[in-house]
PDB file of N, CA and C in Angstrom:
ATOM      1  N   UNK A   1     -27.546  -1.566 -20.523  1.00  0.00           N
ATOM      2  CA  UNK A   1     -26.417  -1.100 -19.752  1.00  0.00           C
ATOM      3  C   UNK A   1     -25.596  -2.307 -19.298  1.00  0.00           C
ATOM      4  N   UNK A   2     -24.328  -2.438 -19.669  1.00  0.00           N
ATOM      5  CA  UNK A   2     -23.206  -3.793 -18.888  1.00  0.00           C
ATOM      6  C   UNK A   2     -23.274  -3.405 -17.617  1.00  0.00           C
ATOM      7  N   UNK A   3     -23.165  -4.646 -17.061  1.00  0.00           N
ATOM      8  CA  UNK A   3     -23.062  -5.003 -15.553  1.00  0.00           C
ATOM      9  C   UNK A   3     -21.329  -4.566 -15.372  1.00  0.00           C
ATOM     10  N   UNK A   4     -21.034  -4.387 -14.396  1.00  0.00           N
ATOM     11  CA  UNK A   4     -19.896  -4.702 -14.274  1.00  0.00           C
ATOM     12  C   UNK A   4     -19.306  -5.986 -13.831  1.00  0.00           C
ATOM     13  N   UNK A   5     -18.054  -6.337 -14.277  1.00  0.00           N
ATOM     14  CA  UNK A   5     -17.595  -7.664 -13.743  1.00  0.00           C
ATOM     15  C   UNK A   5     -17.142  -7.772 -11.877  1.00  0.00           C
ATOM     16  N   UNK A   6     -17.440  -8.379 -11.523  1.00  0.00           N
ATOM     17  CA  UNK A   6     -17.614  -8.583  -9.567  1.00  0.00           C
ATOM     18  C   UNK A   6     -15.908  -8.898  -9.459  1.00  0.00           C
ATOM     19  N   UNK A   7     -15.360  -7.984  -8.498  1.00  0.00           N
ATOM     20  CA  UNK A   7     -14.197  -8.571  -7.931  1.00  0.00           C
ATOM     21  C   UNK A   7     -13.772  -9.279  -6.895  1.00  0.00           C
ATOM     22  N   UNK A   8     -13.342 -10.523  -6.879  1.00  0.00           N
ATOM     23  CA  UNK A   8     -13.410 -11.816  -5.921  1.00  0.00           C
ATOM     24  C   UNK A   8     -11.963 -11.457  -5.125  1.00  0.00           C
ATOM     25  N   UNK A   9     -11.516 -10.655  -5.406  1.00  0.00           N
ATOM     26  CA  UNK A   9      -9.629 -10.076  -5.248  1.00  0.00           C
ATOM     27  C   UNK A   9      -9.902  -9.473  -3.577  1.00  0.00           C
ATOM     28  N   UNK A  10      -9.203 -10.489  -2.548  1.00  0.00           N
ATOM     29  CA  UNK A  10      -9.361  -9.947  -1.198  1.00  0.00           C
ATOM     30  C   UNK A  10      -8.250  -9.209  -0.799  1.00  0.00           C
ATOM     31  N   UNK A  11      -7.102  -9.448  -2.064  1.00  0.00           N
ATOM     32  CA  UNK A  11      -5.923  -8.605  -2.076  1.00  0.00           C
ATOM     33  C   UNK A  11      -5.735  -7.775  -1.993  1.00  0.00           C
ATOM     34  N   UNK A  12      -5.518  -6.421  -0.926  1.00  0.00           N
ATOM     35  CA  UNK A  12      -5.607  -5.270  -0.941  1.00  0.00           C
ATOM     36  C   UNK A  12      -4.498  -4.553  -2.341  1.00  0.00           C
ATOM     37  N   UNK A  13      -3.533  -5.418  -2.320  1.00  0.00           N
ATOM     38  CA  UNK A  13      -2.416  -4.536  -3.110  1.00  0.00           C
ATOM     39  C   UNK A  13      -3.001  -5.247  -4.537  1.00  0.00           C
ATOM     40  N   UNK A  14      -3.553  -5.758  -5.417  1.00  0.00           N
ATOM     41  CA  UNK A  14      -3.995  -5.927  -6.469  1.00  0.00           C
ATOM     42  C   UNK A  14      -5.291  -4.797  -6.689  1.00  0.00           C
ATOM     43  N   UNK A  15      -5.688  -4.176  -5.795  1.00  0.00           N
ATOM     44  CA  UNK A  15      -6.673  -3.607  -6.382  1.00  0.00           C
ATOM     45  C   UNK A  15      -6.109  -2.412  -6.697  1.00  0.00           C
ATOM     46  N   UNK A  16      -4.596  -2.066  -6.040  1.00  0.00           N
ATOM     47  CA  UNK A  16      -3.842  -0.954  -6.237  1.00  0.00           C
ATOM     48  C   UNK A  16      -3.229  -0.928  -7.160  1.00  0.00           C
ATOM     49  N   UNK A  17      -2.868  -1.987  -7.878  1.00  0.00           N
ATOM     50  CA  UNK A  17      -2.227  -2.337  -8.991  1.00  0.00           C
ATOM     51  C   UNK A  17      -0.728  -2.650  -8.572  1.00  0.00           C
ATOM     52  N   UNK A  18      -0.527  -3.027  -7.304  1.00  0.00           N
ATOM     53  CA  UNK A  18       1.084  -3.229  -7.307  1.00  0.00           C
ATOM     54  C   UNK A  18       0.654  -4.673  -6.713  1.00  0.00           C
ATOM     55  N   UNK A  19       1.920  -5.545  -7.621  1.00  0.00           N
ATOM     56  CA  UNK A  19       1.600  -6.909  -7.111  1.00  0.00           C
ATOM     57  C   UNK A  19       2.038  -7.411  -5.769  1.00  0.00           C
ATOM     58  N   UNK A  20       1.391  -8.665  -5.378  1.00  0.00           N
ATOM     59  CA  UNK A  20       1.774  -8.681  -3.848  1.00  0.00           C
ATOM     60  C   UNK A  20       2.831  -8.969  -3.301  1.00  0.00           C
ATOM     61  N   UNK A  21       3.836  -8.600  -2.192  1.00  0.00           N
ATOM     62  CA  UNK A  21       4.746  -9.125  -1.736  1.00  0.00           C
ATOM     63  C   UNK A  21       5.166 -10.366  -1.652  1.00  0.00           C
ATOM     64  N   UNK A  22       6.278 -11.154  -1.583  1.00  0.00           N
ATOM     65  CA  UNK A  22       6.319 -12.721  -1.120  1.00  0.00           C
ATOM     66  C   UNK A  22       6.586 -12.408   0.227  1.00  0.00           C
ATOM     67  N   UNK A  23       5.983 -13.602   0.922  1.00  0.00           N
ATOM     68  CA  UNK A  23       6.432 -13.648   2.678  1.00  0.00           C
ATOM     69  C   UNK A  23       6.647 -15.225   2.786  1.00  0.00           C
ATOM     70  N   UNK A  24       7.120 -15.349   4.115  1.00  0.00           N
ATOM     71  CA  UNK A  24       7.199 -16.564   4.543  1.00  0.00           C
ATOM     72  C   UNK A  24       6.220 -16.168   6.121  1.00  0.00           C
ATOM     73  N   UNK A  25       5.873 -18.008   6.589  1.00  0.00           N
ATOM     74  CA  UNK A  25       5.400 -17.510   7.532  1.00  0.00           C
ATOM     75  C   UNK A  25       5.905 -18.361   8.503  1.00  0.00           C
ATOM     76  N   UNK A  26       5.891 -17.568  10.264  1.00  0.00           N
ATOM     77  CA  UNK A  26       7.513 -17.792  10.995  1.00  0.00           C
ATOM     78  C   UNK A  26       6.458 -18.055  12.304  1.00  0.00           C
ATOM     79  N   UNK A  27       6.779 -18.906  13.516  1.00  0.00           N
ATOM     80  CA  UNK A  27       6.058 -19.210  14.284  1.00  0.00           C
ATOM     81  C   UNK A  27       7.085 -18.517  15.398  1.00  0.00           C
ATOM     82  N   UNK A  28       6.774 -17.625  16.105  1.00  0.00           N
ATOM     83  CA  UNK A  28       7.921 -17.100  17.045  1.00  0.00           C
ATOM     84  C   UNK A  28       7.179 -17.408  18.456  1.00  0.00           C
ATOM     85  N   UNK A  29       8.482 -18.823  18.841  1.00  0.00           N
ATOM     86  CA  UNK A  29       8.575 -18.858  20.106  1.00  0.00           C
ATOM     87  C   UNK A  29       8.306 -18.265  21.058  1.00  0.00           C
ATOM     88  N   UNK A  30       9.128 -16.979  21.080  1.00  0.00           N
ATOM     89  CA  UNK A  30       8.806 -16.104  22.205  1.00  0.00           C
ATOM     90  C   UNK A  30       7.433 -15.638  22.813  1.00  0.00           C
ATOM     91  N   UNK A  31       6.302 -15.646  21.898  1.00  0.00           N
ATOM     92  CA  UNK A  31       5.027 -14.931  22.201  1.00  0.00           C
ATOM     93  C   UNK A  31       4.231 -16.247  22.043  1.00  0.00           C
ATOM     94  N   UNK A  32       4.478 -17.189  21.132  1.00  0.00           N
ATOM     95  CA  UNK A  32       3.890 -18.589  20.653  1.00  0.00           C
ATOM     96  C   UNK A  32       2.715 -17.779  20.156  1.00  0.00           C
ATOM     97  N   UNK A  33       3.089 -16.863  18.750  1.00  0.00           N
ATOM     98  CA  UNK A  33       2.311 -16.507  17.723  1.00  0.00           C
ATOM     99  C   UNK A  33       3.045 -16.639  15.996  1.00  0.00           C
ATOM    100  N   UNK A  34       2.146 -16.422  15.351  1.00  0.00           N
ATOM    101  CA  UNK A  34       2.634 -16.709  14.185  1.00  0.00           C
ATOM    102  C   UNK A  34       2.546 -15.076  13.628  1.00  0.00           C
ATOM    103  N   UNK A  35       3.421 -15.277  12.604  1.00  0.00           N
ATOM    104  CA  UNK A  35       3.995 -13.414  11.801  1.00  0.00           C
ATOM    105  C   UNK A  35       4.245 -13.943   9.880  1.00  0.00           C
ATOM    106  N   UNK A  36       4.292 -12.982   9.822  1.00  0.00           N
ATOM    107  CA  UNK A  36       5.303 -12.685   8.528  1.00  0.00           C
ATOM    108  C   UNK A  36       6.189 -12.476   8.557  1.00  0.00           C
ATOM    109  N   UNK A  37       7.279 -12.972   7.192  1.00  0.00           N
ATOM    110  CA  UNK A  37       8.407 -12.373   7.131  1.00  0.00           C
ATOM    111  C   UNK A  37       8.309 -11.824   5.494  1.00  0.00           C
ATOM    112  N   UNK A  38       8.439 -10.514   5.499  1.00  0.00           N
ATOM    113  CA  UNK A  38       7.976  -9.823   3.276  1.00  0.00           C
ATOM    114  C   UNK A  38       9.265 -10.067   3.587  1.00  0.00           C
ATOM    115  N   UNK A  39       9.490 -10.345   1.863  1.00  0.00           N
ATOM    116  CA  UNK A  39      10.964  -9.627   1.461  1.00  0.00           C
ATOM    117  C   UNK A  39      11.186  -8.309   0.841  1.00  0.00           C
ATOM    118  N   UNK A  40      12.410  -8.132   0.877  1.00  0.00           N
ATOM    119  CA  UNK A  40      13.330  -7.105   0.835  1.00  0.00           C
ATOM    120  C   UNK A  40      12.285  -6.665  -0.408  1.00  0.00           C
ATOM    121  N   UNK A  41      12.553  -5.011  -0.862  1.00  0.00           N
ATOM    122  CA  UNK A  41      12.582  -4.556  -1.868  1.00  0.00           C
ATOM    123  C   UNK A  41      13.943  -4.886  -2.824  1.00  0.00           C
ATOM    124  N   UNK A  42      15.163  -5.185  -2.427  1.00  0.00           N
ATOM    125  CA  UNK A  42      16.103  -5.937  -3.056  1.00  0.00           C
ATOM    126  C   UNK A  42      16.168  -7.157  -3.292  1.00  0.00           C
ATOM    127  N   UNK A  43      15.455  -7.582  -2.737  1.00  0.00           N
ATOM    128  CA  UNK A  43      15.010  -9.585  -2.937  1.00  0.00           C
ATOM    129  C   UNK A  43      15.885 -10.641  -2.477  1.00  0.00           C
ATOM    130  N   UNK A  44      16.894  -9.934  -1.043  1.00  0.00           N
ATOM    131  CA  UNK A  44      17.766 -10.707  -0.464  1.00  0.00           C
ATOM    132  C   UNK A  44      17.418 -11.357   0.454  1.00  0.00           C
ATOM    133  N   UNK A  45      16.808 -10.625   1.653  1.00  0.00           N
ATOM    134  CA  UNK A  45      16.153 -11.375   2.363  1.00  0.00           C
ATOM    135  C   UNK A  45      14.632 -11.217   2.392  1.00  0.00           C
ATOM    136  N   UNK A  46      13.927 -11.973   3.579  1.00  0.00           N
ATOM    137  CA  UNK A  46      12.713 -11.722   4.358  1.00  0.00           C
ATOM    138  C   UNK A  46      13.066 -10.791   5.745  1.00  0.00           C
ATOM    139  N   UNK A  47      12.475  -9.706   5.808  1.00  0.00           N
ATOM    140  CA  UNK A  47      12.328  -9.926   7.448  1.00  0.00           C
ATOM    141  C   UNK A  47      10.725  -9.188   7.756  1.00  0.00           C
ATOM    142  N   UNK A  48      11.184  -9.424   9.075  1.00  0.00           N
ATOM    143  CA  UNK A  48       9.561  -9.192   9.944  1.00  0.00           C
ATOM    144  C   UNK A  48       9.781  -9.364  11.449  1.00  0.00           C
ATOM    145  N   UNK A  49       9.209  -8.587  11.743  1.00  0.00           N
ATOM    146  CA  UNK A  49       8.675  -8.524  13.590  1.00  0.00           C
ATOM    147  C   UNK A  49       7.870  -9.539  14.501  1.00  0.00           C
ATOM    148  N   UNK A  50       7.886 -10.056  15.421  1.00  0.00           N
ATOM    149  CA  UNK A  50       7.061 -10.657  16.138  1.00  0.00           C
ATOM    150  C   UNK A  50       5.806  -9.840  16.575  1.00  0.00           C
ATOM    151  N   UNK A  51       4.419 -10.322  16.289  1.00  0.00           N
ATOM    152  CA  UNK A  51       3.263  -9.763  16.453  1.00  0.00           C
ATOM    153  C   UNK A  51       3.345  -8.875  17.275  1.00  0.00           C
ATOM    154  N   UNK A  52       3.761  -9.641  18.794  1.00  0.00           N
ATOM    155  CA  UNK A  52       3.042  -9.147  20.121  1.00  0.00           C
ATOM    156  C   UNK A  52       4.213  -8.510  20.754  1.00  0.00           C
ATOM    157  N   UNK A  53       5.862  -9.370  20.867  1.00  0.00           N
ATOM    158  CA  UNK A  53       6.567  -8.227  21.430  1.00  0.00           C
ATOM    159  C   UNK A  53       7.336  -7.286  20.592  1.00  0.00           C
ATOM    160  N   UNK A  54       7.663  -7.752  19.559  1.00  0.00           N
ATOM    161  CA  UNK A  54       8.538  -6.732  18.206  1.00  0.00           C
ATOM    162  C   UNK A  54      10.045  -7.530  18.001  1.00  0.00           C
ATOM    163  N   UNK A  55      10.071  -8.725  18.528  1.00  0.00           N
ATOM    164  CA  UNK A  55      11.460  -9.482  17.998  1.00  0.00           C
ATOM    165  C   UNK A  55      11.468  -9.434  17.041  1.00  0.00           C
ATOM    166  N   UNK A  56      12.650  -8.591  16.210  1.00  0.00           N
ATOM    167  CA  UNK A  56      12.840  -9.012  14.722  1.00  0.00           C
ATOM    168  C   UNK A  56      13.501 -10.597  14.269  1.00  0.00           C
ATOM    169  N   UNK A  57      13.021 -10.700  13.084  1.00  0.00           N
ATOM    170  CA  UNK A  57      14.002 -11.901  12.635  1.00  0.00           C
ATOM    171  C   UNK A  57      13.735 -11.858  10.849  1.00  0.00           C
ATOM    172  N   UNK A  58      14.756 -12.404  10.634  1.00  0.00           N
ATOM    173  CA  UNK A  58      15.228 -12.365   9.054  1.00  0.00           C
ATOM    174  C   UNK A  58      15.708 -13.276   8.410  1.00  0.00           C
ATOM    175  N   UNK A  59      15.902 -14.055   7.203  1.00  0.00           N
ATOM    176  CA  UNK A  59      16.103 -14.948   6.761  1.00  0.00           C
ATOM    177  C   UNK A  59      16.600 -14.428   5.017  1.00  0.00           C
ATOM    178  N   UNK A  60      17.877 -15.395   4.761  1.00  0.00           N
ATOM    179  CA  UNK A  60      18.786 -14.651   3.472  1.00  0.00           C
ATOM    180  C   UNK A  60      18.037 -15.514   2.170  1.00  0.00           C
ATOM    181  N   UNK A  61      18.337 -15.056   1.241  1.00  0.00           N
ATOM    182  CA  UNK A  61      17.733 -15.580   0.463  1.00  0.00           C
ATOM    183  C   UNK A  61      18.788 -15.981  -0.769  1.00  0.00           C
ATOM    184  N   UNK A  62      19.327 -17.208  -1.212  1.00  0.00           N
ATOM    185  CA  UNK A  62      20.284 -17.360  -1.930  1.00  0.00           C
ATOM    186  C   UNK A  62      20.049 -18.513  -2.403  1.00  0.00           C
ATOM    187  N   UNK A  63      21.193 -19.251  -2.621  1.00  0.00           N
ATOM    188  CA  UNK A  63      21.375 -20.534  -3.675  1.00  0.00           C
ATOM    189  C   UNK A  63      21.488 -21.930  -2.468  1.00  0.00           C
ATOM    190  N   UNK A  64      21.183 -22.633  -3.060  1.00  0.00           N
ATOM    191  CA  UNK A  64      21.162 -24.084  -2.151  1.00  0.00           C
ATOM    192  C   UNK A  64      19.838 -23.762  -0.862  1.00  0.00           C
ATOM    193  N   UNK A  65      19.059 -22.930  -1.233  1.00  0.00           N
ATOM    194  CA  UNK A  65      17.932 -22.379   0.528  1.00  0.00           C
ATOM    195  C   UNK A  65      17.108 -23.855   0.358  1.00  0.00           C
ATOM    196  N   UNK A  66      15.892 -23.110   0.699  1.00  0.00           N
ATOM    197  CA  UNK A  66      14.866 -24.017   1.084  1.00  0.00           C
ATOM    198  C   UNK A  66      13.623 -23.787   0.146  1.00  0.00           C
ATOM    199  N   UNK A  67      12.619 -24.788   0.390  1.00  0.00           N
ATOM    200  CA  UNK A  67      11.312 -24.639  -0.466  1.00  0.00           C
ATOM    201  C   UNK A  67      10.370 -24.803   0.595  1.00  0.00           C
ATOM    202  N   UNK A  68      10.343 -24.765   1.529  1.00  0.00           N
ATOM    203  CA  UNK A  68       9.665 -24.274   2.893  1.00  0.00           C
ATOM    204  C   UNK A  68       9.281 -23.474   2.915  1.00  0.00           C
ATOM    205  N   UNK A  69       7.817 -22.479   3.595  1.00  0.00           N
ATOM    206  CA  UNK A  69       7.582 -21.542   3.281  1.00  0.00           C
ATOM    207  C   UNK A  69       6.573 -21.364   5.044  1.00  0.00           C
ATOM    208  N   UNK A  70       7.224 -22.085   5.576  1.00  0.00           N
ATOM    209  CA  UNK A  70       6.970 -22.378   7.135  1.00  0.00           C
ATOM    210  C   UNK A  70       8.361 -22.510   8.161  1.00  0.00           C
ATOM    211  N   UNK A  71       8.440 -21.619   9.355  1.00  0.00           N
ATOM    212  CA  UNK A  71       9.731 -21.767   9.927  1.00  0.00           C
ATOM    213  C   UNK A  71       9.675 -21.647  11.220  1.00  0.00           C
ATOM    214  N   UNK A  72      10.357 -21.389  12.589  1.00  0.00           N
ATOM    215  CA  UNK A  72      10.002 -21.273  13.669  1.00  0.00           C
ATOM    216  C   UNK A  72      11.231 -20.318  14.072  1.00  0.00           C
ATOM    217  N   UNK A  73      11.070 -19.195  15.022  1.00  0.00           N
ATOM    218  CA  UNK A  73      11.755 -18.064  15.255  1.00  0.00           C
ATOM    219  C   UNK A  73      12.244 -18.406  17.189  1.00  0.00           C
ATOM    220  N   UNK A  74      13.294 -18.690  17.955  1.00  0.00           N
ATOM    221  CA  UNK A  74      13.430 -19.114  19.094  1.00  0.00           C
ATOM    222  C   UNK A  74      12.921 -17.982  19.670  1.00  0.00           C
TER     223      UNK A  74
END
């Protein structure tokens, strides 16, 4: 009888078969916690909420940006 092969995948959305979101990750001042920002289903921007109080914040996504993938939210 084959074994099966072991899955090392802590990815919840790979085991679903949809691949994973991109995020950035945003240090918001206000609570002095760290969040996500997914992007868009259109792939313009990021946005995301602050953990603890719900400040949104968002970031565009275009030509000349950044390769940072670390930011800080006032």
């Amino acid at each position: 009888m084959p074994t099966p092969e072991p899955n090392n995948s802590n990815d919840g959305a790979a085991a679903k078969g949809t691949p994973p979101r991109s995020f950035l990750m945003i240090w918001f001042r206000c609570c002095n916690a760290y969040g996500r920002l997914t992007k868009t289903a259109d792939g313009t921007a990021y946005k995301g909420r602050c953990p603890k109080c719900g400040r949104s914040a968002q970031a565009k996504v275009g030509e000349g940006g950044s390769d940072r993938r670390m930011f800080e939210a006032e």
